[in-house]
Protein backbone atom coordinates (compact mmCIF):
# COMPACT_ATOMS: atom_id res chain seq x y z
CA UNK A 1 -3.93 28.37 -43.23
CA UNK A 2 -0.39 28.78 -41.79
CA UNK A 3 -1.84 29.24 -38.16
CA UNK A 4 -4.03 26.29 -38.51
CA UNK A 5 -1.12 23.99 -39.43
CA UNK A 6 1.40 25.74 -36.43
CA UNK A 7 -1.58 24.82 -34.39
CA UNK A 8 -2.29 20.85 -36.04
CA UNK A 9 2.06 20.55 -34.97
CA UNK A 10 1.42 21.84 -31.28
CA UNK A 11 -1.07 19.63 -30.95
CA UNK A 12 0.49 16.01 -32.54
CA UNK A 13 4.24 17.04 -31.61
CA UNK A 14 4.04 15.73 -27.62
CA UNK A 15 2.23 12.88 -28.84
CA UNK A 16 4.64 11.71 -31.12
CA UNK A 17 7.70 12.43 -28.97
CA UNK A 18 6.47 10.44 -26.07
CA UNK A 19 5.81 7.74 -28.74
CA UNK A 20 9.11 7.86 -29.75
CA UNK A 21 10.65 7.88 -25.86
CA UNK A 22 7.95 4.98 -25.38
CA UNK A 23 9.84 3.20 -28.13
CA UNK A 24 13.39 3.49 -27.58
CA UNK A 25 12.94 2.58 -23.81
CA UNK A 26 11.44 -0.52 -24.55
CA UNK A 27 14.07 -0.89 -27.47
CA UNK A 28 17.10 -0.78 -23.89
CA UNK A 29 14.12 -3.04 -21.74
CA UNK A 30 14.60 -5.59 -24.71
CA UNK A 31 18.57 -5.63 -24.77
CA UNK A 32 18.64 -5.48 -20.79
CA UNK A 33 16.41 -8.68 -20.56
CA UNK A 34 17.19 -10.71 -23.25
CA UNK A 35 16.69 -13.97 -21.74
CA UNK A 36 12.63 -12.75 -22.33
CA UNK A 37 13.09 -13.42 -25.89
CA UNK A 38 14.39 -16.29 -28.29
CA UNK A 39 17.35 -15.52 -30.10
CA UNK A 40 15.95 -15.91 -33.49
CA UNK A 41 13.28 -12.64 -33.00
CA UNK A 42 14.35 -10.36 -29.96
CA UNK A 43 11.63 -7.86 -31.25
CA UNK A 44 8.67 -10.09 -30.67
CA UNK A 45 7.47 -11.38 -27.02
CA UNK A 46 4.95 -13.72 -28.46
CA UNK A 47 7.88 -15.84 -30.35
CA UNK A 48 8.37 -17.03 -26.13
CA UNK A 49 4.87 -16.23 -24.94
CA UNK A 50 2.79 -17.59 -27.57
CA UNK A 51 0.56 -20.06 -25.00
CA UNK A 52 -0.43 -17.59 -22.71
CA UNK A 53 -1.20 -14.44 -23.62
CA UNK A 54 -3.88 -12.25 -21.44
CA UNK A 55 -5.62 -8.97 -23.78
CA UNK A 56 -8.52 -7.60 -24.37
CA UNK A 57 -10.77 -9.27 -27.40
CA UNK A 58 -10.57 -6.88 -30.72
CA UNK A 59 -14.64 -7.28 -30.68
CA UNK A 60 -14.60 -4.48 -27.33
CA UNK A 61 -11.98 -2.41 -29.50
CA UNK A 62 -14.65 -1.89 -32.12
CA UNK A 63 -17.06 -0.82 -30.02
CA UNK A 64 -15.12 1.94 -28.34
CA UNK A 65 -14.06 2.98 -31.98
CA UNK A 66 -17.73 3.38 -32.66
CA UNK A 67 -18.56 5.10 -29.43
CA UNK A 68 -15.21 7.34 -30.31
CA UNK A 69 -16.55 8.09 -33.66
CA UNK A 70 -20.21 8.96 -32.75
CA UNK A 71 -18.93 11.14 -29.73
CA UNK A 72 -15.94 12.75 -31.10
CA UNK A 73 -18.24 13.46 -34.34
CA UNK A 74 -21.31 15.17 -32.51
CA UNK A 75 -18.74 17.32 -31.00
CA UNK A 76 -17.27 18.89 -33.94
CA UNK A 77 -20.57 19.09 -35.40
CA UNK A 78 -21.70 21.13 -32.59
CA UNK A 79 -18.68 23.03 -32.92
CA UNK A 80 -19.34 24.06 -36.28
CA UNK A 81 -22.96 24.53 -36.35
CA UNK A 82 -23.88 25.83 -33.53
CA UNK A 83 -20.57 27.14 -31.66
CA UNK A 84 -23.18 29.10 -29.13
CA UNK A 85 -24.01 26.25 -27.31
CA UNK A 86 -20.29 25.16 -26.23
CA UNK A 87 -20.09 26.35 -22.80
CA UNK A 88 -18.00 24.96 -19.34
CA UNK A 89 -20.14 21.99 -18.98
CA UNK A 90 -20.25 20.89 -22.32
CA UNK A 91 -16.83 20.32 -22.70
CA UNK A 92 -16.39 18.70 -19.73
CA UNK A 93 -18.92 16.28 -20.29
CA UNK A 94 -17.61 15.50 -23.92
CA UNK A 95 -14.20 15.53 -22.64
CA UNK A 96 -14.65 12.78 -20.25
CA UNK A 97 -16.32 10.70 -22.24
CA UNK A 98 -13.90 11.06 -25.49
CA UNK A 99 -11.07 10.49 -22.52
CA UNK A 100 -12.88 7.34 -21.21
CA UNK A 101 -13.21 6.11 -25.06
CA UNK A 102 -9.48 6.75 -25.93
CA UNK A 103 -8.23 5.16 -22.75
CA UNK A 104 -10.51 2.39 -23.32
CA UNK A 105 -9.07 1.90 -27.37
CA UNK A 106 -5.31 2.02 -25.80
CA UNK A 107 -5.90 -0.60 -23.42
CA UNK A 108 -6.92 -2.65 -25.80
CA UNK A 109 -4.51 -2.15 -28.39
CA UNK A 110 -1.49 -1.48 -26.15
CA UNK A 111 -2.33 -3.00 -22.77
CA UNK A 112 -1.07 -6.98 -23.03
CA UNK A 113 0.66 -9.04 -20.94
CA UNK A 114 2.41 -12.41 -21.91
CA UNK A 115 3.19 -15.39 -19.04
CA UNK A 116 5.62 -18.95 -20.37
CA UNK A 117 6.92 -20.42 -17.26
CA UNK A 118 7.93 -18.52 -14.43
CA UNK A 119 8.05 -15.58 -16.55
CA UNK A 120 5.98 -12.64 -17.71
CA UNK A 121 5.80 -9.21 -19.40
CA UNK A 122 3.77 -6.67 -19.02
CA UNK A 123 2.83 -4.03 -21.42
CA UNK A 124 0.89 -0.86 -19.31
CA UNK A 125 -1.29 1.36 -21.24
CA UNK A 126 1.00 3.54 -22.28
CA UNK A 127 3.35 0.95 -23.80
CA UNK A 128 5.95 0.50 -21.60
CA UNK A 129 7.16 -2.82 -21.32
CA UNK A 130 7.95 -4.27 -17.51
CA UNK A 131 9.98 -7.93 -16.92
CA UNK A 132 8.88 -9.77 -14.04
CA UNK A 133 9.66 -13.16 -12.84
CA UNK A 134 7.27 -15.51 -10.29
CA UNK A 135 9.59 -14.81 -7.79
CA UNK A 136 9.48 -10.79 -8.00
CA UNK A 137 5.67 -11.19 -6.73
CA UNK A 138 5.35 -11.90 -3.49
CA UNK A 139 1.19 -10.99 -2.58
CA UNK A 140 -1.88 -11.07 -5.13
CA UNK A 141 -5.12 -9.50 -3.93
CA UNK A 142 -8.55 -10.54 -5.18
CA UNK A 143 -10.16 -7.59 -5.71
CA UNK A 144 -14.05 -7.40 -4.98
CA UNK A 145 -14.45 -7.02 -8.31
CA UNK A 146 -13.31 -10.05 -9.49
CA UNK A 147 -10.13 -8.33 -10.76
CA UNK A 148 -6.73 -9.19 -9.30
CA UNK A 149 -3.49 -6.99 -8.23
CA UNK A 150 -0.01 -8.22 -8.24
CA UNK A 151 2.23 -7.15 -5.97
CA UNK A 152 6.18 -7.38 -4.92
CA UNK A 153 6.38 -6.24 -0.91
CA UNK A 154 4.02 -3.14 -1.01
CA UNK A 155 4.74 -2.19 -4.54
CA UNK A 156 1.36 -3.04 -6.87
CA UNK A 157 3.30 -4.37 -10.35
CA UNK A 158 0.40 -4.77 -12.22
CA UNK A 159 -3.72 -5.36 -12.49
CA UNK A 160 -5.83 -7.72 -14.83
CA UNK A 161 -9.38 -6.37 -14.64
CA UNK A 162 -12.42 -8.80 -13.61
CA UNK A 163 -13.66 -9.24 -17.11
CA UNK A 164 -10.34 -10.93 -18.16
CA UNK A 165 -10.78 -14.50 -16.68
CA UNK A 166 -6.96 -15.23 -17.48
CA UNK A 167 -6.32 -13.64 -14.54
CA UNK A 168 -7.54 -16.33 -12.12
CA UNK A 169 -5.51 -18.74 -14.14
CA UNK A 170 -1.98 -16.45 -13.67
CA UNK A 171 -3.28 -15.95 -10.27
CA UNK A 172 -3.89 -19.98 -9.80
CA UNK A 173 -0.26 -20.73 -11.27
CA UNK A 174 0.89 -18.28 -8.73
CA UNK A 175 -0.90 -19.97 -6.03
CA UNK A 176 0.43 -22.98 -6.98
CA UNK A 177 4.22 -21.75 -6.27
CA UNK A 178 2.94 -21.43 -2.86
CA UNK A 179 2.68 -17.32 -3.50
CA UNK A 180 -0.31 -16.36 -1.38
CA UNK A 181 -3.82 -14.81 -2.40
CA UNK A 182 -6.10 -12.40 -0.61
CA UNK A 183 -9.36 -11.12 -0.66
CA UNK A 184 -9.06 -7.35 -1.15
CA UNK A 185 -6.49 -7.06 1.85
CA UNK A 186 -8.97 -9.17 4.17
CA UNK A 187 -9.04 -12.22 5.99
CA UNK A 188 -11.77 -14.09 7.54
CA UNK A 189 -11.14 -12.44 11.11
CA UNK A 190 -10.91 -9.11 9.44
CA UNK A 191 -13.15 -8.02 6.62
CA UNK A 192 -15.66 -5.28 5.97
CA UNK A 193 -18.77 -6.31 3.54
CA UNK A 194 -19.86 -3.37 0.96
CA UNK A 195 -22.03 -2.99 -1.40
CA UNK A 196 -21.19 -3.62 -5.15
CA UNK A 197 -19.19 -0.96 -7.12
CA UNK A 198 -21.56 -1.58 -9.91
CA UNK A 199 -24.98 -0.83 -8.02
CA UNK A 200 -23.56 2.88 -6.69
CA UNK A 201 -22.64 3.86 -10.08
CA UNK A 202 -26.05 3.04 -11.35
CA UNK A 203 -27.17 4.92 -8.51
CA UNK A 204 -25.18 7.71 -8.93
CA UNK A 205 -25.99 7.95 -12.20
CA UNK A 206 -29.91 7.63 -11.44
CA UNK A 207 -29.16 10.71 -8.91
CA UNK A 208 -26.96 12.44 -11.41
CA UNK A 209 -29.94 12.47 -14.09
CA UNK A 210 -33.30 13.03 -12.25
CA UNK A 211 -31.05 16.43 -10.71
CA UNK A 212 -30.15 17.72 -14.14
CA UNK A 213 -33.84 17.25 -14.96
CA UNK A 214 -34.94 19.21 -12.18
CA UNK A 215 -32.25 21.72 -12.55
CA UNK A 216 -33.19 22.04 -16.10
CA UNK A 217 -36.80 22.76 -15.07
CA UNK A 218 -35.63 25.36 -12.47
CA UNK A 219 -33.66 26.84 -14.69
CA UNK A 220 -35.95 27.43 -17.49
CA UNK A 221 -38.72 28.94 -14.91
CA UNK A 222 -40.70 25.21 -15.48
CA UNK A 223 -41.48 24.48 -11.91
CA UNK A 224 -45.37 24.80 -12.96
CA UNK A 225 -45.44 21.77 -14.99
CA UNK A 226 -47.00 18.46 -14.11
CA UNK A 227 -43.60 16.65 -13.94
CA UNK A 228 -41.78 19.05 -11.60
CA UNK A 229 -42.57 17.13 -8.63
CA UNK A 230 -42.37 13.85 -9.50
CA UNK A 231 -39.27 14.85 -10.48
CA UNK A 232 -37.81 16.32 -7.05
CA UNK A 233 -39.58 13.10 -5.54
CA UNK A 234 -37.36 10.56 -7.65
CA UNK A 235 -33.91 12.71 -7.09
CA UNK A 236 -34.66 13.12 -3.34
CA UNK A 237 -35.35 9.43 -3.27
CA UNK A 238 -32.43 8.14 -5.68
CA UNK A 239 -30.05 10.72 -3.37
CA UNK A 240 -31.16 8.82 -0.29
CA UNK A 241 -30.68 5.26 -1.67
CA UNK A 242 -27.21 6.01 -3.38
CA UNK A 243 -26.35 7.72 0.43
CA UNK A 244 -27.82 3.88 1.53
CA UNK A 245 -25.47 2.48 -0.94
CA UNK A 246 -22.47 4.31 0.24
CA UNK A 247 -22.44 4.31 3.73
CA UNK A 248 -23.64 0.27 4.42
CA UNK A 249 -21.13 -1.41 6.24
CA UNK A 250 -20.64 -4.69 7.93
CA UNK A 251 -17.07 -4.81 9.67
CA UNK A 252 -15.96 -7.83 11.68
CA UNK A 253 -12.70 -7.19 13.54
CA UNK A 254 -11.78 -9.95 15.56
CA UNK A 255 -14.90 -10.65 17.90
CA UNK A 256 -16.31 -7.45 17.11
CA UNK A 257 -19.03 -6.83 14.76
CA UNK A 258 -20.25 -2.96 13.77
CA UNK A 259 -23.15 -2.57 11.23
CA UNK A 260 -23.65 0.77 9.79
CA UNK A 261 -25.91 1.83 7.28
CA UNK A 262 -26.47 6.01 7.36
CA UNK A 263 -26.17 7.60 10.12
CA UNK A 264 -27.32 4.57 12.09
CA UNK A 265 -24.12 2.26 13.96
CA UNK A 266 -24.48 -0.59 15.48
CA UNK A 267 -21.59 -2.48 17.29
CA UNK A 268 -22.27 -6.37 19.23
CA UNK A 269 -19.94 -9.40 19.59
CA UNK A 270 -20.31 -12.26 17.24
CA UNK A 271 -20.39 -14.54 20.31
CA UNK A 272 -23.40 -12.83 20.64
CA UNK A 273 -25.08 -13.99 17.08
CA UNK A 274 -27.79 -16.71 18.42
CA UNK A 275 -28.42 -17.55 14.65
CA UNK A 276 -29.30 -16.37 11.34
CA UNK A 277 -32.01 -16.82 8.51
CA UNK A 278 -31.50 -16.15 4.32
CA UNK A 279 -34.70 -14.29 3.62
CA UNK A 280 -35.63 -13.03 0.47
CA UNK A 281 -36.82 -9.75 -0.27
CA UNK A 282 -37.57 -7.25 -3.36
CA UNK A 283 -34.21 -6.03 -3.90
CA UNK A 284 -32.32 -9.28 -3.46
CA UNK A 285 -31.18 -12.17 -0.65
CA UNK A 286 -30.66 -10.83 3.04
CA UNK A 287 -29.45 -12.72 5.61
CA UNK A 288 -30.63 -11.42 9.60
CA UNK A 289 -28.71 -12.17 12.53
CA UNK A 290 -30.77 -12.76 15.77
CA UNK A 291 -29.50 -12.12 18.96
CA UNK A 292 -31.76 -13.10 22.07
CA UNK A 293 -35.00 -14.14 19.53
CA UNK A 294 -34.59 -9.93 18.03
CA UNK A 295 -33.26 -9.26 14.17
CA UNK A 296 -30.47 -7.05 15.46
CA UNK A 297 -28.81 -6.47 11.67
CA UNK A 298 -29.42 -7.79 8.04
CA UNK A 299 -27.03 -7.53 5.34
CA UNK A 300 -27.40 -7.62 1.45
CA UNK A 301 -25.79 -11.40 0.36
CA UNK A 302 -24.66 -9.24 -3.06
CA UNK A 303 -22.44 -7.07 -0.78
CA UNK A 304 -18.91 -8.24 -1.08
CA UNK A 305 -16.61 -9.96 -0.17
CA UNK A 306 -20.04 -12.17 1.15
CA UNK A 307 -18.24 -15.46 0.59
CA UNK A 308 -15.57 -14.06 3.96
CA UNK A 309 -18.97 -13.41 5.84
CA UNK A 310 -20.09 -17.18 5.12
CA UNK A 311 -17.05 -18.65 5.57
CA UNK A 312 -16.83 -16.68 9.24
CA UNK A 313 -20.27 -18.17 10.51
CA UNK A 314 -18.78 -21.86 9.29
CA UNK A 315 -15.92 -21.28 11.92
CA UNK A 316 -18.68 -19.83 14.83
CA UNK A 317 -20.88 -22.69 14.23
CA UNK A 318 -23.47 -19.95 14.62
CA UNK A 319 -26.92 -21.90 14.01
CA UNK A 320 -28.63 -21.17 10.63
CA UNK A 321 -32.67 -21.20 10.29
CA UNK A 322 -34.61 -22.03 7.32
């Protein structure tokens, strides 16, 4: 009993001396900038940044606590039941996801950030506080996401993640003190289209789970059975599509266009682009560029940043077709 309460200490013990550092630095951030607070409540940023306050809704907090508690709870009852069965792999996987849950629960418990005027705090996921003024960021970035990035010369201050639509309205205030915006790092002479983060993780994942299944089948001598193949068919092709997925590029550099997609480059200048047509097609909206009557490239219009792409062919007056 001793040994399991030595061990229950080791564990907590770093947790609740960083918790205490956390706290007493913020406790010196608070005295060192107190013209962030009102004078009748130093200890509370919300008695100054009451309108504007950008966090992450308590209805996503109880989901994670859900996903936490069925998780966390399968793997102590595999733990205790069936100890056998916890090898390498096992861990790892319920180590990521119990990581992914927790740092999902602190960010949106802890991560906050409050804006009145010209000036803001920032709480990080750890619970440090940061001051900041409109005039200590000098860039924001639109990420292709959605998200944006703040940033004072190269240093990145802080993020607000694309499903927190207060950030276009900190970024817009921004603008609006003449603080200037990009897209990812790119302008409309230089940009390079890619495909959505969102449709390579599902792919990865597709990949991920049709080679466990045949690995699983290998592995247990089941190579015999009527779903073997089909099996290897759907990983060989999901492998190939999420290598599709990865590698498609559009780059525009100047006058110079290169379109790669595998192991296949092509390179033309956009004086060179005679037109192009939208065409629709099972997977989504393509537009084709046509050089001398040919298709020479096509490119998804759900790649991103599209809207640089469009805005480019405004300024060529390249000719579109119906």
């Amino acid at each position: 009993m001793l040994a399991f309460w030595v061990t229950l200490i080791k564990v907590i013990a770093p947790w609740v001396a960083a918790a205490v550092v956390i706290h007493y630095l913020n406790v010196y951030n608070e005295k060192k900038y107190p013209e962030f607070y009102n004078s009748d409540n130093e200890n509370n940023p919300k008695s100054l940044f009451e309108d504007f306050e950008i966090g992450y809704p308590f209805a996503l907090a109880f989901i994670m606590y859900v996903g936490l508690f069925f998780i966390g709870g399968a793997f102590i009852y595999v733990c205790i039941n069936d100890p056998n069965q916890i090898d390498v792999v096992i861990c790892i996987l319920y180590g990521v996801f119990i990581g992914i849950y927790i740092f999902a629960v602190l960010g949106i418990h802890v991560w906050k950030i409050w804006v009145k005027g010209e000036k803001i705090i920032y709480r990080s996921y750890i619970g440090i506080k940061h001051y900041y003024t409109f005039a200590d960021i000098t860039r924001i970035t639109e990420r292709l996401d959605g998200g944006y990035e703040f940033y004072s010369g190269k240093k990145k201050l802080f993020r607000i993640d694309n499903n927190l639509p207060d950030g276009a309205i900190l970024a817009g205030k921004l603008q609006a003190h003449k603080i200037p915006c990009d897209k990812a790092g790119m302008t409309i002479d230089k940009f390079t289209l890619k495909t959505r983060g969102v449709y390579k993780a599902v792919s990865a994942m597709s990949v991920g789970f049709f080679c466990w299944m045949v690995w699983v089948m290998i592995e247990q001598n089941e190579t015999n059975i009527i779903f073997f193949r089909p099996m290897l068919v759907l990983a060989v092709i999901s492998l190939i599509i999420f290598i599709d997925l990865v590698t498609d590029r559009f780059s525009v550099n100047g006058t110079r266009v290169t379109r790669r997609r595998g192991l296949i480059v092509k390179k033309f200048d956009i004086s060179e682009i005679e037109s192009t047509r939208l065409k629709k097609g099972l997977f989504g909206e393509k537009i084709e560029f046509y050089v001398k009557g040919k298709c020479i490239a096509k490119v998804s219009t759900n790649n991103q940043p599209y809207d640089l792409l469009d805005k480019r062919i405004r300024k060529e007056h390249i000719l579109r077709k119906r």
